[in-house]
C-alpha atoms as a PDB file:
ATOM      1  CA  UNK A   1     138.379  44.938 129.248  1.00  0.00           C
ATOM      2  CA  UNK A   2     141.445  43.272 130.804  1.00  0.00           C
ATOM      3  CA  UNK A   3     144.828  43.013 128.621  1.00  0.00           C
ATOM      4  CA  UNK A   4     145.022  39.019 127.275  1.00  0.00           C
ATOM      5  CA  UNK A   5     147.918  37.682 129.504  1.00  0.00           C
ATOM      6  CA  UNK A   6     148.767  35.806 126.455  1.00  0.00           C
ATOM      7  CA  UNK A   7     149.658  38.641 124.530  1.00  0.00           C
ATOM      8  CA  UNK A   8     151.035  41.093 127.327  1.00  0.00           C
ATOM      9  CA  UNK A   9     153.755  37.970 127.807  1.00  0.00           C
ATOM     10  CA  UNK A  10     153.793  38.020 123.726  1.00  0.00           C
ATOM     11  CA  UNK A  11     155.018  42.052 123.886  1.00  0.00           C
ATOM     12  CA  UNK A  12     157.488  41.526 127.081  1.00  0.00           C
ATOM     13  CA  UNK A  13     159.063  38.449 125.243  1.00  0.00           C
ATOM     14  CA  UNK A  14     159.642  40.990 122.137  1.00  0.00           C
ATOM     15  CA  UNK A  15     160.820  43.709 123.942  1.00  0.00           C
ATOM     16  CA  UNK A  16     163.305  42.104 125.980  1.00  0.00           C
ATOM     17  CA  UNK A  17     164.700  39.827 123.256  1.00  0.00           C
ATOM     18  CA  UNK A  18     164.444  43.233 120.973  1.00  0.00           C
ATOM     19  CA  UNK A  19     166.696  45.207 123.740  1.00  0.00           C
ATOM     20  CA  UNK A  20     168.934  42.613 123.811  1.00  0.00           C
ATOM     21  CA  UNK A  21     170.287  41.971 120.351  1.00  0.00           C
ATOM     22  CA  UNK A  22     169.449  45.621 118.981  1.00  0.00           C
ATOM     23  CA  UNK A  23     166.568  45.087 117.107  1.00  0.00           C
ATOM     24  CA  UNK A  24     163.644  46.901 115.532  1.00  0.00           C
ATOM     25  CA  UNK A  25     160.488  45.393 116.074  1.00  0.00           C
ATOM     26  CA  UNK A  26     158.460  46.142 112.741  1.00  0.00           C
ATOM     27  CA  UNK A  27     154.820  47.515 112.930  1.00  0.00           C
ATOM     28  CA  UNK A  28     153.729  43.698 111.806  1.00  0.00           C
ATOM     29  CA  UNK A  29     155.447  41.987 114.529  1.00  0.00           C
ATOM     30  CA  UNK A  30     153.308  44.119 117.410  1.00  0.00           C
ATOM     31  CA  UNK A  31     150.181  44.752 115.288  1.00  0.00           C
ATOM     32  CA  UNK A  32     147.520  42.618 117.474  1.00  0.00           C
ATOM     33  CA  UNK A  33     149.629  43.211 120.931  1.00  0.00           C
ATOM     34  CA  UNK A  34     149.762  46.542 121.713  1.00  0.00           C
ATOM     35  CA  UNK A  35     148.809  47.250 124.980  1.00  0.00           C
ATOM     36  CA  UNK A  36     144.848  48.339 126.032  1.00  0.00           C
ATOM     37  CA  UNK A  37     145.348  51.070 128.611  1.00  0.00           C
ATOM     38  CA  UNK A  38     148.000  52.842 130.106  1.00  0.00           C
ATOM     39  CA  UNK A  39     148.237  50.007 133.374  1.00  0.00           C
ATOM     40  CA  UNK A  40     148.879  47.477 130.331  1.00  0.00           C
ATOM     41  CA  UNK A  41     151.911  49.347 129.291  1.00  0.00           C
ATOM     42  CA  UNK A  42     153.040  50.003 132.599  1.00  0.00           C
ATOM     43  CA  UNK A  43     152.813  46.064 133.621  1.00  0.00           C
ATOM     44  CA  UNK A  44     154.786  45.086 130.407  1.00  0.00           C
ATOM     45  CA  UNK A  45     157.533  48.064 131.446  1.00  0.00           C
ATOM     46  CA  UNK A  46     157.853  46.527 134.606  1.00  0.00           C
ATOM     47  CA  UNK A  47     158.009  43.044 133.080  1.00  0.00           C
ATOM     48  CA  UNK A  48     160.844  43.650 130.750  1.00  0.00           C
ATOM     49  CA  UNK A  49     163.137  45.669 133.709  1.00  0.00           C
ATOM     50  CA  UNK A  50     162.829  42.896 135.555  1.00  0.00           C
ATOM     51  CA  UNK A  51     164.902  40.334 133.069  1.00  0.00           C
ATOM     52  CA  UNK A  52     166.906  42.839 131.664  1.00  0.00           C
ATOM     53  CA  UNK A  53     168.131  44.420 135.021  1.00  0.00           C
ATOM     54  CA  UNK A  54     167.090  46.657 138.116  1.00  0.00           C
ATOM     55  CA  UNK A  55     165.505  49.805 137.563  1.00  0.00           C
ATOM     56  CA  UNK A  56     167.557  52.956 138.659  1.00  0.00           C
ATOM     57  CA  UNK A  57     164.893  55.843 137.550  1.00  0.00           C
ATOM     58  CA  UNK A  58     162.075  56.984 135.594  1.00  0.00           C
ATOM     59  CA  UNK A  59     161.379  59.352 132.776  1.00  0.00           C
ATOM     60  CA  UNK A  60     157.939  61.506 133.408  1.00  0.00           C
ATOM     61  CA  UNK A  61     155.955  63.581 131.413  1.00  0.00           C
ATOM     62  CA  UNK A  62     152.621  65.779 132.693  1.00  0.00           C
ATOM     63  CA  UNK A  63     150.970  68.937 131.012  1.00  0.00           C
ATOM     64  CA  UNK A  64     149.141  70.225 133.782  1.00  0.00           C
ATOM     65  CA  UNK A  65     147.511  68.847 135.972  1.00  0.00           C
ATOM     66  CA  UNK A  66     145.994  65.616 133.996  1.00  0.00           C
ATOM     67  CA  UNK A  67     147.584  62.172 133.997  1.00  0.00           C
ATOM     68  CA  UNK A  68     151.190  62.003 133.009  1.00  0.00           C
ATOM     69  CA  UNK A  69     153.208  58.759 131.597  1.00  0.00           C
ATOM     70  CA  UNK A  70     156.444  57.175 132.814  1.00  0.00           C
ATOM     71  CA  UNK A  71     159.090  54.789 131.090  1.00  0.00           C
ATOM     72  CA  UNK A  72     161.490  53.112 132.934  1.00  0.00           C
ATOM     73  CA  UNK A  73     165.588  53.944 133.098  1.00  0.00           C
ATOM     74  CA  UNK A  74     167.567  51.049 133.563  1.00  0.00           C
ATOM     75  CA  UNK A  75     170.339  51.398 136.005  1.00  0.00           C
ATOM     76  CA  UNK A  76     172.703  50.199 133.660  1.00  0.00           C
ATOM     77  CA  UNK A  77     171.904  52.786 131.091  1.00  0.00           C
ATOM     78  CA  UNK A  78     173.083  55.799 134.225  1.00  0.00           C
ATOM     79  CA  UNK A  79     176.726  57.222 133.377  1.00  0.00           C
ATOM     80  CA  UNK A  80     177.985  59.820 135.175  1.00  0.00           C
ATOM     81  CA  UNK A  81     179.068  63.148 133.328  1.00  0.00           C
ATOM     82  CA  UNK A  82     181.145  63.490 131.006  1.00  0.00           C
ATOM     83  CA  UNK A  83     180.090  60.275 129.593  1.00  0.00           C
ATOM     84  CA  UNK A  84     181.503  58.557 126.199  1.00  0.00           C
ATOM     85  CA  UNK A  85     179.366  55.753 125.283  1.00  0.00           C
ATOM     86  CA  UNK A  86     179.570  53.768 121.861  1.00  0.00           C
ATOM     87  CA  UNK A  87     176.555  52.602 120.191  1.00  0.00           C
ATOM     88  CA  UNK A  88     175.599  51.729 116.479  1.00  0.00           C
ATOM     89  CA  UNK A  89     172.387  50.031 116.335  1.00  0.00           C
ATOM     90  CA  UNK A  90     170.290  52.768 115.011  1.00  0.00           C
ATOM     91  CA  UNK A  91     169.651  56.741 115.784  1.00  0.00           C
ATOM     92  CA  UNK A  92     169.806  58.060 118.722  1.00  0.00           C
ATOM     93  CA  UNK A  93     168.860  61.696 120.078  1.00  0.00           C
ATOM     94  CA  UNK A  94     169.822  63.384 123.497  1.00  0.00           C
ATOM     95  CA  UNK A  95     167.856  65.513 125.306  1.00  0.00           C
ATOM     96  CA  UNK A  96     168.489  68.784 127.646  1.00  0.00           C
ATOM     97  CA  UNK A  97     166.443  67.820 131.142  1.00  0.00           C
ATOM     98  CA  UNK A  98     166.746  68.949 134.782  1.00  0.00           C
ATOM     99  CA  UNK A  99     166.687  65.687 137.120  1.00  0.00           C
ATOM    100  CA  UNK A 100     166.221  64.346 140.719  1.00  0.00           C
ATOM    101  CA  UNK A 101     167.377  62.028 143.075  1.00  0.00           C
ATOM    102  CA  UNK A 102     165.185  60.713 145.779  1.00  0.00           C
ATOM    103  CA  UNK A 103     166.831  60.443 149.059  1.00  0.00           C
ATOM    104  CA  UNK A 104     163.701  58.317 150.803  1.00  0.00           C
ATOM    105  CA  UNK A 105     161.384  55.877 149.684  1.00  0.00           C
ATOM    106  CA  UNK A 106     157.710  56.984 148.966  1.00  0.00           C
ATOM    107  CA  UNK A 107     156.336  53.411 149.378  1.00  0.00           C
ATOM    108  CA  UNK A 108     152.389  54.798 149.412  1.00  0.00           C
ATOM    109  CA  UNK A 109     150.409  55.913 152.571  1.00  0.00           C
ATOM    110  CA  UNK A 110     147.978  54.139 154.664  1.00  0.00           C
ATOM    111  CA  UNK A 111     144.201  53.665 152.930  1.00  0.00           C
ATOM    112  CA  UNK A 112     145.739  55.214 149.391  1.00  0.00           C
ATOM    113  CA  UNK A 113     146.266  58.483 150.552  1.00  0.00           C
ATOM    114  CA  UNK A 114     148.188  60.653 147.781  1.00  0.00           C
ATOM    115  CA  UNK A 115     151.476  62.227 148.693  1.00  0.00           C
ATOM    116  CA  UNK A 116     151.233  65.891 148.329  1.00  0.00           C
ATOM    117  CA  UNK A 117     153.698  68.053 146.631  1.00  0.00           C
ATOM    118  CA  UNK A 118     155.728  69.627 149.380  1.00  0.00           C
ATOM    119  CA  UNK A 119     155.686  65.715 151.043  1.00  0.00           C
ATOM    120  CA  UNK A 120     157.711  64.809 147.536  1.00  0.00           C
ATOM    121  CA  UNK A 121     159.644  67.531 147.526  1.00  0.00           C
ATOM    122  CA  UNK A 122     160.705  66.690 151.266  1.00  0.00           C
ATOM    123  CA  UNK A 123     161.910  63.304 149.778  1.00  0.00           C
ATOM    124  CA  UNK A 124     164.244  64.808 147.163  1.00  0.00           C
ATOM    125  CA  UNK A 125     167.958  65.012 147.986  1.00  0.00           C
ATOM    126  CA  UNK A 126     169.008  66.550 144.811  1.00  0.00           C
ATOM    127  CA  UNK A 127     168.731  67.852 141.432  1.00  0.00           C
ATOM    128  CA  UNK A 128     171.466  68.113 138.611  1.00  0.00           C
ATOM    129  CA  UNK A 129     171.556  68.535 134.950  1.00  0.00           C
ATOM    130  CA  UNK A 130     171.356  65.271 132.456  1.00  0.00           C
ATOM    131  CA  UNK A 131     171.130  64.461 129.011  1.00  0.00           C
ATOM    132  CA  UNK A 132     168.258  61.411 128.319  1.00  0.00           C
ATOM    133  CA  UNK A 133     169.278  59.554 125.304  1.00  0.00           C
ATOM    134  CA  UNK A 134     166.380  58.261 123.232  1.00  0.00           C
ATOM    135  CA  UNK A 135     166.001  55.456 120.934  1.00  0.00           C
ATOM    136  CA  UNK A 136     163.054  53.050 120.654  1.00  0.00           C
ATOM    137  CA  UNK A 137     163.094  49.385 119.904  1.00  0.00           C
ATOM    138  CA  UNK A 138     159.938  50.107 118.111  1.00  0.00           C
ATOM    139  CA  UNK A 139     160.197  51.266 113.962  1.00  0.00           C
ATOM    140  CA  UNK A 140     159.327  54.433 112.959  1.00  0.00           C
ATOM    141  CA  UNK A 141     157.004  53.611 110.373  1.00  0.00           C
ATOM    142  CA  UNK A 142     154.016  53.817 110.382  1.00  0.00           C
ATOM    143  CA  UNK A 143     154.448  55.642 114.181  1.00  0.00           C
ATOM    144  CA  UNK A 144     153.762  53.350 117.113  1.00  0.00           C
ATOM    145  CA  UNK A 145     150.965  54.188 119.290  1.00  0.00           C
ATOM    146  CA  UNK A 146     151.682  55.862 122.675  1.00  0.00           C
ATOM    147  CA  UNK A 147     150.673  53.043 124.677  1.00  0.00           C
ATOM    148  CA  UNK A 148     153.065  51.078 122.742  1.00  0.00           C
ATOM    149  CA  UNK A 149     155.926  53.451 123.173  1.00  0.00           C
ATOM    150  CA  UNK A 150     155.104  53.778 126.470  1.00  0.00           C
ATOM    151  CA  UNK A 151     155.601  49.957 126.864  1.00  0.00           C
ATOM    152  CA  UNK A 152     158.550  50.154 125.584  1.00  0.00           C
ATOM    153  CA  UNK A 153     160.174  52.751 128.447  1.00  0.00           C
ATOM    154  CA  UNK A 154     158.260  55.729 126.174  1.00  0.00           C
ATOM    155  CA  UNK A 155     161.460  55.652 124.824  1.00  0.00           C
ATOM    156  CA  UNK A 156     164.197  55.939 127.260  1.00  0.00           C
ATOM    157  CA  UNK A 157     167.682  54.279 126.471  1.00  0.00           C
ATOM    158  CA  UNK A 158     169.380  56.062 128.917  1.00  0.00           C
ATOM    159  CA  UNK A 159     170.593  58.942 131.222  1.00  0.00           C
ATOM    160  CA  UNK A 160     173.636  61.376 131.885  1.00  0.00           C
ATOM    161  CA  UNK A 161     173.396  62.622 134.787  1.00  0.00           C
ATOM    162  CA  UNK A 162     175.732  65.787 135.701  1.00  0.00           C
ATOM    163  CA  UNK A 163     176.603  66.745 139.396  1.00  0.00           C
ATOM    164  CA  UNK A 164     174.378  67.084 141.966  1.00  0.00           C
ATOM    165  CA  UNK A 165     173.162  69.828 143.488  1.00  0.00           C
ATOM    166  CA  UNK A 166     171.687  69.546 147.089  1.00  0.00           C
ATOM    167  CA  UNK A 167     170.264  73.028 147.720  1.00  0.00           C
ATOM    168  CA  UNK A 168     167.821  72.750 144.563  1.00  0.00           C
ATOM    169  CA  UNK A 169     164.886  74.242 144.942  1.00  0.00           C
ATOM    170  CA  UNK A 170     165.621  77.775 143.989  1.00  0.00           C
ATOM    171  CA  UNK A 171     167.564  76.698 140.963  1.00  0.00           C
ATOM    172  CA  UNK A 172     164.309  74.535 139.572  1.00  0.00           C
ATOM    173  CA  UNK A 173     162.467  77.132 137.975  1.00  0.00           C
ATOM    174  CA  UNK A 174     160.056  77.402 135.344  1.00  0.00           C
ATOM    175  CA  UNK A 175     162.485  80.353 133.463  1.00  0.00           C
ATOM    176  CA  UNK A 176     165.518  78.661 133.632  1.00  0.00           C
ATOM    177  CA  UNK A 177     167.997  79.536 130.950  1.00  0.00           C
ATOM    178  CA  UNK A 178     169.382  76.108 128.880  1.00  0.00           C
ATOM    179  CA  UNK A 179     171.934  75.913 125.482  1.00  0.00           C
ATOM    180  CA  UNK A 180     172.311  72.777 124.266  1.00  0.00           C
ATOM    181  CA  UNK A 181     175.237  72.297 121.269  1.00  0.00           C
ATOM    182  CA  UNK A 182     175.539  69.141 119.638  1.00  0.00           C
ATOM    183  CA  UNK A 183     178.752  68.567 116.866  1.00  0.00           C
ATOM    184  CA  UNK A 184     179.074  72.278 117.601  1.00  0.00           C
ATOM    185  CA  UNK A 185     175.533  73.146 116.176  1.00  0.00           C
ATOM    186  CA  UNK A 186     173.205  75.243 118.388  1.00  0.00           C
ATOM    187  CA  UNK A 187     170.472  72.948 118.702  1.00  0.00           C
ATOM    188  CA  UNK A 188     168.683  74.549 121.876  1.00  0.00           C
ATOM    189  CA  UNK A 189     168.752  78.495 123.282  1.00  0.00           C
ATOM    190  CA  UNK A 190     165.703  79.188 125.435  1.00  0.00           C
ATOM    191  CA  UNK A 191     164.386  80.551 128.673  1.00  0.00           C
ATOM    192  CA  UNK A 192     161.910  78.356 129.890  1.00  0.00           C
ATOM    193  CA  UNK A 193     159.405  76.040 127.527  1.00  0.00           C
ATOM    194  CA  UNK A 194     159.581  72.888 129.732  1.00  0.00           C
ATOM    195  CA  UNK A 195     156.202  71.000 129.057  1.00  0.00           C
ATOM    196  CA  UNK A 196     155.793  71.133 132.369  1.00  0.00           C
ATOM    197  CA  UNK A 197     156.413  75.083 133.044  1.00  0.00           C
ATOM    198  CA  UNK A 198     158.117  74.290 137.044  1.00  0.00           C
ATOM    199  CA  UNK A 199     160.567  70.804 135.858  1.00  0.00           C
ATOM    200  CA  UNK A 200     160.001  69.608 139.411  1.00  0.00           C
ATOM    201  CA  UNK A 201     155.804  69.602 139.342  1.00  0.00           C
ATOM    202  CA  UNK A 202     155.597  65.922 137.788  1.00  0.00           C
ATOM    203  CA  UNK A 203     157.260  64.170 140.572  1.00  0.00           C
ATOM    204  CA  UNK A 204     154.146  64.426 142.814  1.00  0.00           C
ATOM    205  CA  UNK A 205     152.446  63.153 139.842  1.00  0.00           C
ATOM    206  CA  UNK A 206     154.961  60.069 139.717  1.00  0.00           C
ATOM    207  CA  UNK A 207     155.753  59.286 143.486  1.00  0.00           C
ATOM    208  CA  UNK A 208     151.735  58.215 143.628  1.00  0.00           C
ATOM    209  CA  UNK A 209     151.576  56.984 140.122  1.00  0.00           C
ATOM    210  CA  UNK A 210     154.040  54.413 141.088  1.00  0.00           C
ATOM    211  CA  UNK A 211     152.846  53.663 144.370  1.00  0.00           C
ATOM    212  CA  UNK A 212     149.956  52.638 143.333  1.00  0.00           C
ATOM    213  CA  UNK A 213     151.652  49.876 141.146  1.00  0.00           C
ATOM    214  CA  UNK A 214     153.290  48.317 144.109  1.00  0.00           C
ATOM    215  CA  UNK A 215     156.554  49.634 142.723  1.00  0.00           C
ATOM    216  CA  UNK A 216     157.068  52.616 144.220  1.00  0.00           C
ATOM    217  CA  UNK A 217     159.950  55.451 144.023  1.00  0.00           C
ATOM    218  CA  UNK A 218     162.508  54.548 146.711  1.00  0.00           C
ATOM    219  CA  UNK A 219     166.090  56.086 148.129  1.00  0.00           C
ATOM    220  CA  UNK A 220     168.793  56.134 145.407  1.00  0.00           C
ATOM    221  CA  UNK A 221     165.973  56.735 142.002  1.00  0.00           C
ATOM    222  CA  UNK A 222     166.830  59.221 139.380  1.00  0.00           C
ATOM    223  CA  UNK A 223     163.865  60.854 138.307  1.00  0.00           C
ATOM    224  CA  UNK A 224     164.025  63.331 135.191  1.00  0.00           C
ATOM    225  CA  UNK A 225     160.692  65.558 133.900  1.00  0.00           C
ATOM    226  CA  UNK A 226     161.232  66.185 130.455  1.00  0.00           C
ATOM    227  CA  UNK A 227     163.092  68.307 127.674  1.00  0.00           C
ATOM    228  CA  UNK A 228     164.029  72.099 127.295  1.00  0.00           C
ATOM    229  CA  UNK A 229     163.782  72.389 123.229  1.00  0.00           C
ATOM    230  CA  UNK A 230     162.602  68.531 122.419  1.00  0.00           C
ATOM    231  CA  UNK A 231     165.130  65.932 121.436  1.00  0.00           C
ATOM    232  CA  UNK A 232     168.532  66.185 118.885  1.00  0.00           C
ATOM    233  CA  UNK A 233     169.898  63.909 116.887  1.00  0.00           C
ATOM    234  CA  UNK A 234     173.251  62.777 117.229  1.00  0.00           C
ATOM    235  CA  UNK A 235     176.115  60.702 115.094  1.00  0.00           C
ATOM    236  CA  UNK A 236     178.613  59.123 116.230  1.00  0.00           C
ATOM    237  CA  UNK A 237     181.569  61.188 116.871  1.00  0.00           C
ATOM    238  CA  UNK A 238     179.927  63.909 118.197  1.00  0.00           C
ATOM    239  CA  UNK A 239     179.761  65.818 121.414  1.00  0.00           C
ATOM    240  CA  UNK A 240     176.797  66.966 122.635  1.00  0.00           C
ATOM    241  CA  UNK A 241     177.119  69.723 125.669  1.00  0.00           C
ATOM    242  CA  UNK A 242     174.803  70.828 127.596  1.00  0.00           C
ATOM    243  CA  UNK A 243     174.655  74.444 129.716  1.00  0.00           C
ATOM    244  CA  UNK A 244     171.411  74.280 132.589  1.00  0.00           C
ATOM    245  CA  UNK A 245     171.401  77.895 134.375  1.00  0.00           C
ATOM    246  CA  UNK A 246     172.131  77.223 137.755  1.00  0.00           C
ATOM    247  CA  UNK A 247     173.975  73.809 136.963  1.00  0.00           C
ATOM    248  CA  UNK A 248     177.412  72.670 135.684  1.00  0.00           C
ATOM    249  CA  UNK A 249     177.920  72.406 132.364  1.00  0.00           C
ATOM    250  CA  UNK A 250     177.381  68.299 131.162  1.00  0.00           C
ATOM    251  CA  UNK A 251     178.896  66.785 128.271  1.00  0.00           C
ATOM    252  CA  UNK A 252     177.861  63.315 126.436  1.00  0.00           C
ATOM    253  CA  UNK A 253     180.167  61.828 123.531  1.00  0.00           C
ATOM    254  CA  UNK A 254     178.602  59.329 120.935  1.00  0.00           C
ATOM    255  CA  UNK A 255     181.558  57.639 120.615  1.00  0.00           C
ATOM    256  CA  UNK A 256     182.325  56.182 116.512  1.00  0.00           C
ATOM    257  CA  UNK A 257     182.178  52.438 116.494  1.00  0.00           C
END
């Protein structure tokens, strides 16, 4: 059954407003408008980008081979490495990823036709290491449901995004080697364990995903696949830095308000 238009405008109007002045939306306030499938959730993304600001990438998660979910990255929430950004609303957590940078639009081909993965790879001008900062507009308690989080950019509050590295593909491996330290704690030291096993396989995934919403990946979008070693939490003052075999070392300060 179609998502009410009522309430998808209902849950756009209380994200955006939410995002703005650094709210929490409480479990009552979103209790009869979560979305009904995952095209619901995307549409409200998509609504809420477009007043708060452009796009400049996407989060993506697949296991496998079966559907994956995206949440949108606002351009304004991309800082280059080392980044210090101040922020005091509520907890945030950072994130150890491998991400890409697509050098060419992947607008959709003729008749629907999927893009395969070597086409998607052929559209990639780069990878480097990043740090996605997470913190949801949506309470904890009791948890949100994963359409809902999904609606609300599954997530995302931002990226880091370390320096790029144009010959990638041999460096994108399923085994690669990541540390992550955050306040000088070892929070992450593993070979491998991306949910994805190869970082790079959602983007195929993605690039027809979003082609199919009429919003498609184009030149200049960041793209990043998903955590080595889940997300960490970190206070202000800290520094969280991050070591991705085959990258340079990235660093992200929560700066003390």
């Amino acid at each position: 059954m179609p998502q009410d238009i009522g309430s998808t405008t209902s849950l756009t109007d209380l994200l955006t407003e939410a995002r703005r002045k650094g709210q929490k939306l409480t479990a009552a306030e979103i209790s009869d408008l979560a979305p009904l499938d995952a095209a619901a959730a995307d549409a409200t993304q998509l609504a809420v980008a477009a007043r708060l600001g452009p796009i400049g990438g996407y989060k993506v998660l697949q296991v496998g081979d079966g559907p994956g979910g995206w949440g949108a990255i606002l351009a304004a929430r991309i800082f280059d490495a080392p980044a210090a950004v101040a922020y005091s609303v509520s907890p945030i957590k950072v994130e150890a990823e491998i991400a890409f940078v697509f050098g060419r639009d992947l607008p959709g081909r003729p008749g629907g036709a999927i893009y395969s993965p070597d086409e998607v790879a052929e559209a990639v001008s780069g990878a480097f290491a990043a740090f996605e900062i997470l913190e949801s507009r949506l309470a904890a308690e009791p948890r949100p449901s994963p359409l809902m989080a999904r609606a609300d950019f599954m997530g995302n509050w931002g990226l880091v995004r370390g320096p790029l590295v144009t010959d990638w593909r041999h460096r994108v491996r399923a085994d690669v080697a990541v540390r992550l330290e955050v306040g000088g704690r070892i929070a992450v030291d593993q070979r491998g364990g991306h949910p994805s096993g190869d970082p790079a396989h959602p983007l195929t995934w993605l690039a027809n995903a979003l082609a199919a919403t009429g919003r498609p990946l184009r030149a200049g979008d960041v793209v990043t696949t998903g955590a080595f070693g889940g997300g960490h939490a970190i206070a202000p003052g800290e520094t969280a830095v991050a070591n991705v075999e085959g990258f340079a070392p990235i660093r992200f300060t929560l700066k003390a308000v």
